[in-house]
N, C-alpha and C. Protein backbone atom coordinates (compact mmCIF):
# COMPACT_ATOMS: atom_id res chain seq x y z
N UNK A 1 2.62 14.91 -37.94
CA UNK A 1 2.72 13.63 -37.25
C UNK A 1 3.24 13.82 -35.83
N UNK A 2 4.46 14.84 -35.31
CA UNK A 2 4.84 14.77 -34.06
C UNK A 2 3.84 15.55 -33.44
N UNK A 3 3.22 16.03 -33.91
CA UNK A 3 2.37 17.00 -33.22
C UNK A 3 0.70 15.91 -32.69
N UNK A 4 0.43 14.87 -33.81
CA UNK A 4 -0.40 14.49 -32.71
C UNK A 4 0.08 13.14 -32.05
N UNK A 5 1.71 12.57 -32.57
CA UNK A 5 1.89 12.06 -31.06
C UNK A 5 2.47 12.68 -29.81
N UNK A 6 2.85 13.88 -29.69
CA UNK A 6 2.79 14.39 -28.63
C UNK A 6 1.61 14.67 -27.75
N UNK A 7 1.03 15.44 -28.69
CA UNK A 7 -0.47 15.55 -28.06
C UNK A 7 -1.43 14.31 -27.75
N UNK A 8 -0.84 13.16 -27.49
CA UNK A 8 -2.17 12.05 -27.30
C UNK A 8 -0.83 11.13 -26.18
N UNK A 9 0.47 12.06 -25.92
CA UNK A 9 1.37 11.62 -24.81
C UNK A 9 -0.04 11.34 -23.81
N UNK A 10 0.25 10.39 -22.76
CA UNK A 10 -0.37 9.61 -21.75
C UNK A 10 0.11 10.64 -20.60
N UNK A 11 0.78 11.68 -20.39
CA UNK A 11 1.11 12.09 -19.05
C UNK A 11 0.24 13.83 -19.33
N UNK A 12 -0.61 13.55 -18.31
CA UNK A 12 -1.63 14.86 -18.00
C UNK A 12 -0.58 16.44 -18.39
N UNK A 13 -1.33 17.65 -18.13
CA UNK A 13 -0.84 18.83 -18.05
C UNK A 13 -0.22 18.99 -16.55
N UNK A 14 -1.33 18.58 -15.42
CA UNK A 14 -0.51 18.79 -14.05
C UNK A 14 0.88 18.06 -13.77
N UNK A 15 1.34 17.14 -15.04
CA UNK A 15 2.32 16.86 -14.14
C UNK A 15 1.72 15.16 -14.10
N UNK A 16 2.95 15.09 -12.94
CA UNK A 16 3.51 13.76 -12.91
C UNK A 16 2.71 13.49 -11.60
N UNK A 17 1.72 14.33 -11.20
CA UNK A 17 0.81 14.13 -9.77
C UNK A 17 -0.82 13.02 -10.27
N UNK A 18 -0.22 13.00 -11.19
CA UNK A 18 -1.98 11.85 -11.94
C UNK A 18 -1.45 11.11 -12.34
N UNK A 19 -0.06 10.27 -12.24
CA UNK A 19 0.17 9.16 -13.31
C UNK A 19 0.85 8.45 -11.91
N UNK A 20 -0.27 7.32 -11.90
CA UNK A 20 -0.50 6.31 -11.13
C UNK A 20 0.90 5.33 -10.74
N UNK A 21 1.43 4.89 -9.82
CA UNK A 21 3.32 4.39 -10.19
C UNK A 21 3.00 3.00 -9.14
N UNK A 22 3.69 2.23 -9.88
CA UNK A 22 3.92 0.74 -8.94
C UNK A 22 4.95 0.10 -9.37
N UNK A 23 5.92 -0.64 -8.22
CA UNK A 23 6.92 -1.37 -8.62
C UNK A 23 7.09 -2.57 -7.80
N UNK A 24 7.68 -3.09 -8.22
CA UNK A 24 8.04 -4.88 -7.41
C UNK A 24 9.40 -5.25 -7.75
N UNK A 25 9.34 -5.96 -6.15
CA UNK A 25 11.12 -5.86 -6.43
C UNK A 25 11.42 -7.18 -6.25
N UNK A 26 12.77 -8.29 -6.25
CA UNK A 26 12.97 -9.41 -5.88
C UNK A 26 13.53 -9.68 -5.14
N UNK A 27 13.27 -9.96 -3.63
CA UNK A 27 13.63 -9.19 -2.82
C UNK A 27 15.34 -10.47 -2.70
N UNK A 28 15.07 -11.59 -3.57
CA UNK A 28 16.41 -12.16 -3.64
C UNK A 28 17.52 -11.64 -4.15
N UNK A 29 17.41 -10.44 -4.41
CA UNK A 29 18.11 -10.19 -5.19
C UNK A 29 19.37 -8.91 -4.74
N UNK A 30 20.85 -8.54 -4.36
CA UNK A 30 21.35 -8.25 -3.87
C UNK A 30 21.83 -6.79 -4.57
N UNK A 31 21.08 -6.00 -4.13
CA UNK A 31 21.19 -4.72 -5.05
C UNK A 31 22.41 -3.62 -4.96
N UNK A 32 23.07 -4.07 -3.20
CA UNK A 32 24.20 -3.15 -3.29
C UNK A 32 25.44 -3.66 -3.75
N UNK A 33 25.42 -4.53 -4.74
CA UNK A 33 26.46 -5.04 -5.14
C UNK A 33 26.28 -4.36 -7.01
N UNK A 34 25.32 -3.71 -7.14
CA UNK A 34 24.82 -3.37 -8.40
C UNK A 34 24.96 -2.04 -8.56
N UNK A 35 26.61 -1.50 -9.42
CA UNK A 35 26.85 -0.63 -9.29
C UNK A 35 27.00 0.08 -10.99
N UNK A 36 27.04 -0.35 -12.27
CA UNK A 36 26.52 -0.06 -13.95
C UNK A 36 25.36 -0.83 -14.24
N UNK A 37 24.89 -0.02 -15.10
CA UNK A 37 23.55 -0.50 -15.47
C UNK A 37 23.86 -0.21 -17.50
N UNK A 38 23.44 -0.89 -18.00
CA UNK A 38 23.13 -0.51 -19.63
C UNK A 38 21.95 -1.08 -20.37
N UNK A 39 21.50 -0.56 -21.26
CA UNK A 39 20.39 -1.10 -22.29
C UNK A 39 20.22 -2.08 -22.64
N UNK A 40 19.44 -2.97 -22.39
CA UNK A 40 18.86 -4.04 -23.03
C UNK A 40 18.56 -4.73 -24.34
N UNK A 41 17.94 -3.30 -24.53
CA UNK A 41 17.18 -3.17 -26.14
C UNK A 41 17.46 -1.82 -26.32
N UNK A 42 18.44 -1.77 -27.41
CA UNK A 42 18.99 -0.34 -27.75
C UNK A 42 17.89 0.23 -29.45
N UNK A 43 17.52 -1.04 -30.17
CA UNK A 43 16.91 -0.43 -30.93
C UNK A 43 15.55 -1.29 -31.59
N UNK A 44 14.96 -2.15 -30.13
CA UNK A 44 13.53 -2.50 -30.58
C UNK A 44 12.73 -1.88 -29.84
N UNK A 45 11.57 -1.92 -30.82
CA UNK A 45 10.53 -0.74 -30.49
C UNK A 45 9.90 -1.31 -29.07
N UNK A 46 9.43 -0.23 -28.08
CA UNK A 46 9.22 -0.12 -27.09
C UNK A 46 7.52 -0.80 -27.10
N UNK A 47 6.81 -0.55 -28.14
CA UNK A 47 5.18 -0.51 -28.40
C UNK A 47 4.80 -1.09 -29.10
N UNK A 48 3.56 -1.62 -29.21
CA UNK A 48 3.19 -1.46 -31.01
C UNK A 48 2.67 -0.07 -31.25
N UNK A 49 2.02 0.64 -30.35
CA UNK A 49 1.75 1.82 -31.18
C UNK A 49 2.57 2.97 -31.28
N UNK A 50 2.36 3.22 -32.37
CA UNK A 50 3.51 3.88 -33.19
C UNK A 50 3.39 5.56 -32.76
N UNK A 51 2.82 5.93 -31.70
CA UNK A 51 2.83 7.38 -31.21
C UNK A 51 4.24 7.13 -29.85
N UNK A 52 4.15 5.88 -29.21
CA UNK A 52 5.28 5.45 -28.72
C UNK A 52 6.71 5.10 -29.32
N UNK A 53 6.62 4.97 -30.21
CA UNK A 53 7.88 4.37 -30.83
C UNK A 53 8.35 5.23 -32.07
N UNK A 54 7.83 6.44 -31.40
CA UNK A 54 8.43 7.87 -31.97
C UNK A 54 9.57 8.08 -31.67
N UNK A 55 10.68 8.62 -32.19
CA UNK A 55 11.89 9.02 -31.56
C UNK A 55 12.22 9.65 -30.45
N UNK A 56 11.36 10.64 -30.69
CA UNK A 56 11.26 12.24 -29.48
C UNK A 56 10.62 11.52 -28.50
N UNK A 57 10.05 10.29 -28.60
CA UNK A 57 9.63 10.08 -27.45
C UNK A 57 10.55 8.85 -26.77
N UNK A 58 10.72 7.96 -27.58
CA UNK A 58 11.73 7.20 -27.09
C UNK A 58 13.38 7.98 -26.30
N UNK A 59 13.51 8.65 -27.16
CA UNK A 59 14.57 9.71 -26.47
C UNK A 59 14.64 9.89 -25.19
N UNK A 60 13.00 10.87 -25.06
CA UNK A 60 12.34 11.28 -23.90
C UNK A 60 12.47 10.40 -22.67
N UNK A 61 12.40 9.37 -23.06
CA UNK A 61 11.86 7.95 -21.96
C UNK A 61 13.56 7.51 -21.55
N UNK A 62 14.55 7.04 -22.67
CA UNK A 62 15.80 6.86 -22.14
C UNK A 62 16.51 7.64 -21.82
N UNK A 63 16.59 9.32 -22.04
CA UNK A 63 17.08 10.08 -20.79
C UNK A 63 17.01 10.09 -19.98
N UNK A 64 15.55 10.23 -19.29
CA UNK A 64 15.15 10.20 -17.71
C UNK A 64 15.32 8.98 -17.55
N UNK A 65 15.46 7.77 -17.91
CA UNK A 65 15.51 6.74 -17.06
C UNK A 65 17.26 6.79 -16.92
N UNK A 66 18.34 7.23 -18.13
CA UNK A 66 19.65 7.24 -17.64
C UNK A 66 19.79 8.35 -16.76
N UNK A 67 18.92 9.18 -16.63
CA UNK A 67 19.40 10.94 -15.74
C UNK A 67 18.55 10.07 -14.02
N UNK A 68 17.87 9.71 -14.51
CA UNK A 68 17.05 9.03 -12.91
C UNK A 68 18.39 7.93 -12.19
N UNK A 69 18.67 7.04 -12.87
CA UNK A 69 19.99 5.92 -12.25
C UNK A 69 21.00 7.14 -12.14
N UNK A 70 21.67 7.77 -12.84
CA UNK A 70 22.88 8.10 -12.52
C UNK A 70 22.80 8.77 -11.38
N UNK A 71 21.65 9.30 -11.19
CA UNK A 71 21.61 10.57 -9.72
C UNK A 71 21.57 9.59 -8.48
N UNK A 72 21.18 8.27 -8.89
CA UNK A 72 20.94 7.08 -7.78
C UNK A 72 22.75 6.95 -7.29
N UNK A 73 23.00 7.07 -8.50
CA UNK A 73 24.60 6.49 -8.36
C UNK A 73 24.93 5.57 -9.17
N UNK A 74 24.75 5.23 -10.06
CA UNK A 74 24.56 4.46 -11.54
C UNK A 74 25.50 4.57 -12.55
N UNK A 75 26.50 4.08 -12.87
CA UNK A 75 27.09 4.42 -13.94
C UNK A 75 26.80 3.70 -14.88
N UNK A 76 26.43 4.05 -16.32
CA UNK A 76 26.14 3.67 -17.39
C UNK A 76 27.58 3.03 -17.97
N UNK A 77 27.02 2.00 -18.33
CA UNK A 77 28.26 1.07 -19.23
C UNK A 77 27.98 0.30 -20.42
N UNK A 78 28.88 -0.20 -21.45
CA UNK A 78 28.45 -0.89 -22.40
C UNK A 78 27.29 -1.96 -21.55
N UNK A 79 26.33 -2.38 -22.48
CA UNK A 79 25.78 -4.05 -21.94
C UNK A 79 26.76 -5.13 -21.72
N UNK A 80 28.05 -5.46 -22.04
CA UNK A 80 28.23 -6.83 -21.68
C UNK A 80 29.20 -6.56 -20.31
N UNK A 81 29.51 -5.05 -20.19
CA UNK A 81 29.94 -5.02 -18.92
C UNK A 81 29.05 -4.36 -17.11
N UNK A 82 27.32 -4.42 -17.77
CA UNK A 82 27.02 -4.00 -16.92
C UNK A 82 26.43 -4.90 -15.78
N UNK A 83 26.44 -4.37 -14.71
CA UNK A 83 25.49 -5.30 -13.24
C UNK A 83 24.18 -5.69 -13.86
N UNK A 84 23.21 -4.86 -14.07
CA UNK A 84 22.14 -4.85 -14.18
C UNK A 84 21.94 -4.22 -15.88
N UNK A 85 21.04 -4.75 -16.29
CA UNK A 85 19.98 -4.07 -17.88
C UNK A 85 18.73 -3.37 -18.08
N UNK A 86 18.70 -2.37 -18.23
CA UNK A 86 17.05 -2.00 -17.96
C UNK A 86 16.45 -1.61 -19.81
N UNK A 87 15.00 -1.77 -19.80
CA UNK A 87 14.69 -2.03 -20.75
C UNK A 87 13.20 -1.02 -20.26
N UNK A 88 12.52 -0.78 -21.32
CA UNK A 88 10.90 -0.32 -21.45
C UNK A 88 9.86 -0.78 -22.59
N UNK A 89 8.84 -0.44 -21.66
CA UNK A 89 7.79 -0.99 -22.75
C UNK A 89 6.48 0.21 -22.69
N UNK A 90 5.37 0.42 -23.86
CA UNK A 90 4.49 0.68 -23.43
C UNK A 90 3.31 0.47 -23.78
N UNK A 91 2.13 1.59 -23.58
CA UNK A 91 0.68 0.87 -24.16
C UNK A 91 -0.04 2.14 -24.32
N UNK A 92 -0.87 2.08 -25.32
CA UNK A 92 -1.79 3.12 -24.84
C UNK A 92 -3.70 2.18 -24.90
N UNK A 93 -4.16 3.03 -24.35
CA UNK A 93 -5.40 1.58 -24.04
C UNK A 93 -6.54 3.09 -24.20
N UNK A 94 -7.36 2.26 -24.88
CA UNK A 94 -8.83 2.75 -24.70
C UNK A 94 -9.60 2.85 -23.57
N UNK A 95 -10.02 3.77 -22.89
CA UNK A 95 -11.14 2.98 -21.48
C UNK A 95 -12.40 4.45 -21.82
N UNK A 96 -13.32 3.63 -21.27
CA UNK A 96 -14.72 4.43 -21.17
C UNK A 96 -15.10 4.84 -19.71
N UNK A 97 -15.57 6.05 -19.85
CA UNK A 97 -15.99 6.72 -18.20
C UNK A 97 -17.21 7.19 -18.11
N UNK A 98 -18.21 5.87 -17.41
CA UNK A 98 -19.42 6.59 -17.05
C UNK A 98 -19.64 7.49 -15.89
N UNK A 99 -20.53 8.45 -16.23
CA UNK A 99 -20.68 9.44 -14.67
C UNK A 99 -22.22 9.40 -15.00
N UNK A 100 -23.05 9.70 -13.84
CA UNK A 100 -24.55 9.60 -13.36
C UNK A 100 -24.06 10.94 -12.68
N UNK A 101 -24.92 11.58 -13.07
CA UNK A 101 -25.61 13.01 -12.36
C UNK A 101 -26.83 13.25 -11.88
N UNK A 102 -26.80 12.58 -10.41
CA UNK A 102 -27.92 12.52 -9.25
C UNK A 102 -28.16 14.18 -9.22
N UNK A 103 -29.53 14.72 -8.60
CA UNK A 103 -29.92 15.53 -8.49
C UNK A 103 -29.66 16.37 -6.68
N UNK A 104 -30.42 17.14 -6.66
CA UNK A 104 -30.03 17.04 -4.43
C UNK A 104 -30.88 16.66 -3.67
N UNK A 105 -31.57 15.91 -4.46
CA UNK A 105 -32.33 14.85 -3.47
C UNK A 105 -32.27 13.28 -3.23
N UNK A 106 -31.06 12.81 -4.54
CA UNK A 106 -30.80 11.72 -4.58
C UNK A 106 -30.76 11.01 -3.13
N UNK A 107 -30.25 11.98 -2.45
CA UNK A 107 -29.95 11.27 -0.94
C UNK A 107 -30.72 10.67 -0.37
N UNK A 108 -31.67 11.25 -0.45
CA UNK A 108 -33.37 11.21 0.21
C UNK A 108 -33.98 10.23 -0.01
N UNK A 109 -33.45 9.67 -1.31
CA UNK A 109 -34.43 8.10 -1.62
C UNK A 109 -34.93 8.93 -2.66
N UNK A 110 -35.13 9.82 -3.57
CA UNK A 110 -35.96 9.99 -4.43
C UNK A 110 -35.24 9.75 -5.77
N UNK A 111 -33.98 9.37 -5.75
CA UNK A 111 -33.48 8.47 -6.61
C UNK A 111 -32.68 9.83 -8.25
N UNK A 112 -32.47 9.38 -9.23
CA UNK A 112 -32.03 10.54 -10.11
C UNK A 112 -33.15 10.91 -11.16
N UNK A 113 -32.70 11.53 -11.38
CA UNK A 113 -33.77 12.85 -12.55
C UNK A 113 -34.13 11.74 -13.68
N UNK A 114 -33.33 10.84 -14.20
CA UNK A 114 -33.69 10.06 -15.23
C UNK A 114 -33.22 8.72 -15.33
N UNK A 115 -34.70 7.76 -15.43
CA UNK A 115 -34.60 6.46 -15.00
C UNK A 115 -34.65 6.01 -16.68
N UNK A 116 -34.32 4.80 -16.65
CA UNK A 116 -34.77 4.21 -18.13
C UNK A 116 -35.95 2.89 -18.26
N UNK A 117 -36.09 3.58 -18.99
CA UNK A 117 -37.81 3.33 -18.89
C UNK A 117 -37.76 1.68 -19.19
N UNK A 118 -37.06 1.26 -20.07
CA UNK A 118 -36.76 -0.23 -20.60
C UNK A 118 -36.72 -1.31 -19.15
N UNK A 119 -35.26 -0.70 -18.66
CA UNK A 119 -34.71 -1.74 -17.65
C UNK A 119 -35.30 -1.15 -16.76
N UNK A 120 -35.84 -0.08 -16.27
CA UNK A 120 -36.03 0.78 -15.01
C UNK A 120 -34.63 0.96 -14.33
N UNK A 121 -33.94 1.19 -14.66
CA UNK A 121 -32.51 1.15 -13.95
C UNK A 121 -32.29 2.69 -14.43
N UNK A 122 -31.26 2.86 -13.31
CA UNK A 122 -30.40 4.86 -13.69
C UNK A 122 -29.52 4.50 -14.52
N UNK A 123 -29.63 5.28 -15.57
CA UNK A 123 -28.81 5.35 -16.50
C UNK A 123 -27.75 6.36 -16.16
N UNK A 124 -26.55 6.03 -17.01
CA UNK A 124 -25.24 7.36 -17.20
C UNK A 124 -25.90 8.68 -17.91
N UNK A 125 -25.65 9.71 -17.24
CA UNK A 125 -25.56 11.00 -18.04
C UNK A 125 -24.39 11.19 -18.63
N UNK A 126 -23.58 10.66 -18.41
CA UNK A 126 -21.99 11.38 -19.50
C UNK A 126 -21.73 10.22 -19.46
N UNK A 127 -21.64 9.43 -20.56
CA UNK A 127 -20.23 8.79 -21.15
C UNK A 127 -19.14 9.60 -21.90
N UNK A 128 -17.98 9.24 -21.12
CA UNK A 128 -16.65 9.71 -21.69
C UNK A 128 -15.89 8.62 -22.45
N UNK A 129 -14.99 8.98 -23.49
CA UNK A 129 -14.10 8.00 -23.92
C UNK A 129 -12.83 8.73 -24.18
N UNK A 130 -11.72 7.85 -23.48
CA UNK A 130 -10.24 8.46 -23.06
C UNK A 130 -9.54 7.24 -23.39
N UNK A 131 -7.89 7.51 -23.61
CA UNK A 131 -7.32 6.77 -23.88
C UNK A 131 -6.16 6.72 -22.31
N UNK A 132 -6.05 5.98 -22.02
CA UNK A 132 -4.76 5.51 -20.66
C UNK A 132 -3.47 5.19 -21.67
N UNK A 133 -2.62 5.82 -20.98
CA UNK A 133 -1.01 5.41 -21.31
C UNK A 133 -0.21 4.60 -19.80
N UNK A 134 0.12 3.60 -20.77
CA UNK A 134 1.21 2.92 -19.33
C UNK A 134 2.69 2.52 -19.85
N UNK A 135 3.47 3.11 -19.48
CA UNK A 135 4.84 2.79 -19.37
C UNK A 135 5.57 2.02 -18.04
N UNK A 136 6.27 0.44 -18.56
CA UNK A 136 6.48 -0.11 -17.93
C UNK A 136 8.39 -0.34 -17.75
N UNK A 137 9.25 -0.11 -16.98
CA UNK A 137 10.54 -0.02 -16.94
C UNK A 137 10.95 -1.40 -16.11
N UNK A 138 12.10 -2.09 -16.71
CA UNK A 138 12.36 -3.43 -16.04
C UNK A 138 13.57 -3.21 -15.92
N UNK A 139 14.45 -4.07 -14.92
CA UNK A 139 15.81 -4.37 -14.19
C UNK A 139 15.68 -5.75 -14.75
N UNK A 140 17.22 -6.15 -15.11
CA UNK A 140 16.83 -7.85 -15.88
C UNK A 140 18.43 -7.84 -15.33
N UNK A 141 18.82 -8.99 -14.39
CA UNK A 141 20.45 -9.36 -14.11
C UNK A 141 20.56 -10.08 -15.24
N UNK A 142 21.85 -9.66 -16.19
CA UNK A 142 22.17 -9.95 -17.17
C UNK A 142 22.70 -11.48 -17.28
N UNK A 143 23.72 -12.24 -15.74
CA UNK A 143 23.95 -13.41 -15.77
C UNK A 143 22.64 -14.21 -16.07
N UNK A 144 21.91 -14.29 -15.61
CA UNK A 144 20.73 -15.44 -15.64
C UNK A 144 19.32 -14.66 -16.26
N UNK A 145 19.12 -13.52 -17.02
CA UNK A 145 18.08 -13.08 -17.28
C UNK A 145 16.80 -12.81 -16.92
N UNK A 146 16.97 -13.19 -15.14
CA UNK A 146 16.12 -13.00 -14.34
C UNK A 146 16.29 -11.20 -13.88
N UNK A 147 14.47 -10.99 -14.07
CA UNK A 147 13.54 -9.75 -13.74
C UNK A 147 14.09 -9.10 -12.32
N UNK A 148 15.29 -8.71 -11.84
CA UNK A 148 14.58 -8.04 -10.57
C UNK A 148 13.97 -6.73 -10.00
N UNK A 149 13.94 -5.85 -10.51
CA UNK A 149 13.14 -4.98 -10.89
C UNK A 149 11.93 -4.52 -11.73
N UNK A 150 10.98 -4.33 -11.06
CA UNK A 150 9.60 -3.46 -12.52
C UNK A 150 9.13 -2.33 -11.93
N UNK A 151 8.81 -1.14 -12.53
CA UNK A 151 8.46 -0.28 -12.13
C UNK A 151 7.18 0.04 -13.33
N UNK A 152 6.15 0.72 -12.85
CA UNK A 152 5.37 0.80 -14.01
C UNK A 152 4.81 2.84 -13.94
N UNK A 153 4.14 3.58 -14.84
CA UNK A 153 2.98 4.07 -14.57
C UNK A 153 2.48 4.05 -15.32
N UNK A 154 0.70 4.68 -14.95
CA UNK A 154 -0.43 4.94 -15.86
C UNK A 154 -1.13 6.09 -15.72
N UNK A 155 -1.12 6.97 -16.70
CA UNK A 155 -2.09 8.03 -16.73
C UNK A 155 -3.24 8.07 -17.76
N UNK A 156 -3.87 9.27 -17.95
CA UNK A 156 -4.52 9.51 -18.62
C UNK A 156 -4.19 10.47 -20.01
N UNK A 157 -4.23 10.11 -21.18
CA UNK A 157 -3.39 11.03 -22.01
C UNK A 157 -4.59 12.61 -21.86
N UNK A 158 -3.32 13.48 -22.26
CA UNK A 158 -3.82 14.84 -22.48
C UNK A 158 -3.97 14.92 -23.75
N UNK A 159 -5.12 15.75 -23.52
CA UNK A 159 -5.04 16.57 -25.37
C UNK A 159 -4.63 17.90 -25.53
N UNK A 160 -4.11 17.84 -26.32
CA UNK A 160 -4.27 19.39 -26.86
C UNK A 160 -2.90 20.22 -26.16
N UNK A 161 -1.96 19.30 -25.78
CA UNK A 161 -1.21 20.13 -24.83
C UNK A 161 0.31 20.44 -25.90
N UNK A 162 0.86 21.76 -25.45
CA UNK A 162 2.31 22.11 -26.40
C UNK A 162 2.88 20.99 -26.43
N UNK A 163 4.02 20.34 -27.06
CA UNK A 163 5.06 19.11 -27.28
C UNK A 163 6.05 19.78 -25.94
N UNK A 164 6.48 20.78 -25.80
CA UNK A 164 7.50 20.64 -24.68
C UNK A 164 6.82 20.13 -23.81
N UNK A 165 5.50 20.69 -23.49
CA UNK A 165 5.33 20.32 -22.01
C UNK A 165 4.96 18.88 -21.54
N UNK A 166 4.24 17.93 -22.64
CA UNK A 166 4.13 16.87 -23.17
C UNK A 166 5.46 15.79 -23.02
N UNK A 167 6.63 16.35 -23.07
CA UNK A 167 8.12 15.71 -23.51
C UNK A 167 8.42 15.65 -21.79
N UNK A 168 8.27 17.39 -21.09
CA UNK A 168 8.46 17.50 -19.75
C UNK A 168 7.95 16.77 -18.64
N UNK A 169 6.33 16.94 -18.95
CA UNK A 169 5.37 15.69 -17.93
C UNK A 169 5.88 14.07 -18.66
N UNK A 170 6.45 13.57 -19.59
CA UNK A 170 6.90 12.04 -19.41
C UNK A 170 8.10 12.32 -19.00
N UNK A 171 8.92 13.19 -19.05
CA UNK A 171 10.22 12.46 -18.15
C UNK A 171 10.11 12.78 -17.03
N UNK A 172 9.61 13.77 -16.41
CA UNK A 172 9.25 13.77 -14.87
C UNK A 172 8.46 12.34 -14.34
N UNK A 173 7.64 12.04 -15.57
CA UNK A 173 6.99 10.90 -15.14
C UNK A 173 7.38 9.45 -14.86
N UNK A 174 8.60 9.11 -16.08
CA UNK A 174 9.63 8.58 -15.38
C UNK A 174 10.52 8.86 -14.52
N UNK A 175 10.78 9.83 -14.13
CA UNK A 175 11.40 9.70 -12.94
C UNK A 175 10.85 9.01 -11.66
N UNK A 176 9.55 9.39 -11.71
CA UNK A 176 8.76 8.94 -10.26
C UNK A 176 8.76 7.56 -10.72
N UNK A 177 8.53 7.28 -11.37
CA UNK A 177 8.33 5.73 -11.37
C UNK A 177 9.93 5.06 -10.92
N UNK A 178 11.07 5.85 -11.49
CA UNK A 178 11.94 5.30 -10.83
C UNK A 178 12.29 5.91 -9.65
N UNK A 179 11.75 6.46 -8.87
CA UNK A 179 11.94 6.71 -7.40
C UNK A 179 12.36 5.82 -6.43
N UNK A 180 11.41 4.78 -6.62
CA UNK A 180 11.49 3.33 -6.04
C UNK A 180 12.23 2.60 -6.02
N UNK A 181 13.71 2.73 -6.92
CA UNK A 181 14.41 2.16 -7.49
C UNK A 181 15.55 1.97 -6.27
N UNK A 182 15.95 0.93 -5.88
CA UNK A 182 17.37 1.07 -4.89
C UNK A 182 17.77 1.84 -5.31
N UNK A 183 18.96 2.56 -4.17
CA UNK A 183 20.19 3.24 -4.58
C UNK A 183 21.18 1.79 -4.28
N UNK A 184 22.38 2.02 -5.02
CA UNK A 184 23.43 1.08 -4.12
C UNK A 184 23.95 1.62 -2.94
C-alpha cells in the first residue's frame, strides 16, 4: 500500500522545478504583527483520496510547512494561542494529453502524415493519460476566520519513483509554495 501511494505522489523526479505554485494574499491584512502560527485541523483528512491522507504523507506535508514558517520566523504555538492557523488540502485529478506528430513539411502547407478520413480533420498521434496532484496551504486569522493567505501547487505525479525521493520532492515542494509567504 505505501509503496503505490508514494509512487503515484504528484511531485515529479526533477524536483520541485515542475510543480506549478500560486498564492494570494489579503492585502488587508497586517502580517507584521503575525508572529505564532498553529494547526487548524490537527486530525481531519486533508483529501478524499486516500493516497493523500496517508500518514507518511501527511507527516511529509506538516513538516515542511512547520520547517518552511519557522525559518520565516514563526513560532509554532498551541491553536488558541496562535496569530495565524494554517491548514491543507489536496487533490489528485485525472487529465488527458493529446500530442499530433506533424511531419517536416507540415510547415509548408502540406499538412500531417494522417488525416481522418470521417471528419477530414488531423487527428492525435499520442494520447496520454496522467494524473495532476494539487496541494493547497491556507492562512485563516483565527479572531474572525477570515482566509488571508493561500498558497497552492500542481504537478504531475511520477511513477515508478523510490518513496524517499517521492517524500523529498513533496516537501521541497512545499516549501516553494511557501516561499511567498510574508516573513514578519
Amino acid at each position: 500500500m505505501m509503496r503505490i501511494v508514494i509512487a503515484l505522489l504528484f511531485i515529479t523526479a526533477a524536483g520541485c522545478a515542475q510543480v506549478q505554485t500560486d498564492s494570494k494574499i489579503d492585502e488587508a491584512a497586517d502580517f507584521t504583527a503575525l508572529k505564532t502560527f498553529g494547526w487548524l485541523h490537527d486530525e481531519d483528512k486533508p483529501a478524499e483520496d486516500v493516497r493523500l491522507n496517508d500518514p507518511l504523507v501527511r507527516q511529509t506535508v506538516r513538516t515542511a510547512v512547520e520547517q518552511s514558517l519557522s525559518a520565516k520566523g514563526f513560532e509554532q504555538v498551541d491553536r488558541q494561542q496562535a496569530d495565524f492557523l494554517v491548514t491543507w488540502f489536496g487533490a489528485i485529478e485525472k487529465k488527458i494529453k493529446k500530442e499530433k506528430i506533424d511531419h517536416f513539411y507540415a510547415p509548408y502547407g502540406y499538412g500531417t502524415l494522417y488525416r481522418d478520413p470521417v471528419l477530414n480533420t488531423e487527428s492525435p498521434r499520442k494520447i496520454q493519460e496522467y494524473e495532476e496532484g494539487t496541494i493547497i496551504i491556507d492562512a485563516v486569522d483565527p479572531k474572525n476566520s477570515r482566509l488571508i493567505w493561500r498558497g497552492s501547487g500542481s504537478g504531475r505525479i511520477a511513477e515508478d519513483q523510490p518513496e524517499q525521493t517521492a517524500l523529498k520532492n513533496l516537501h521541497r515542494s512545499v516549501t516553494k509554495i511557501l516561499d511567498t509567504f510574508p516573513a514578519p
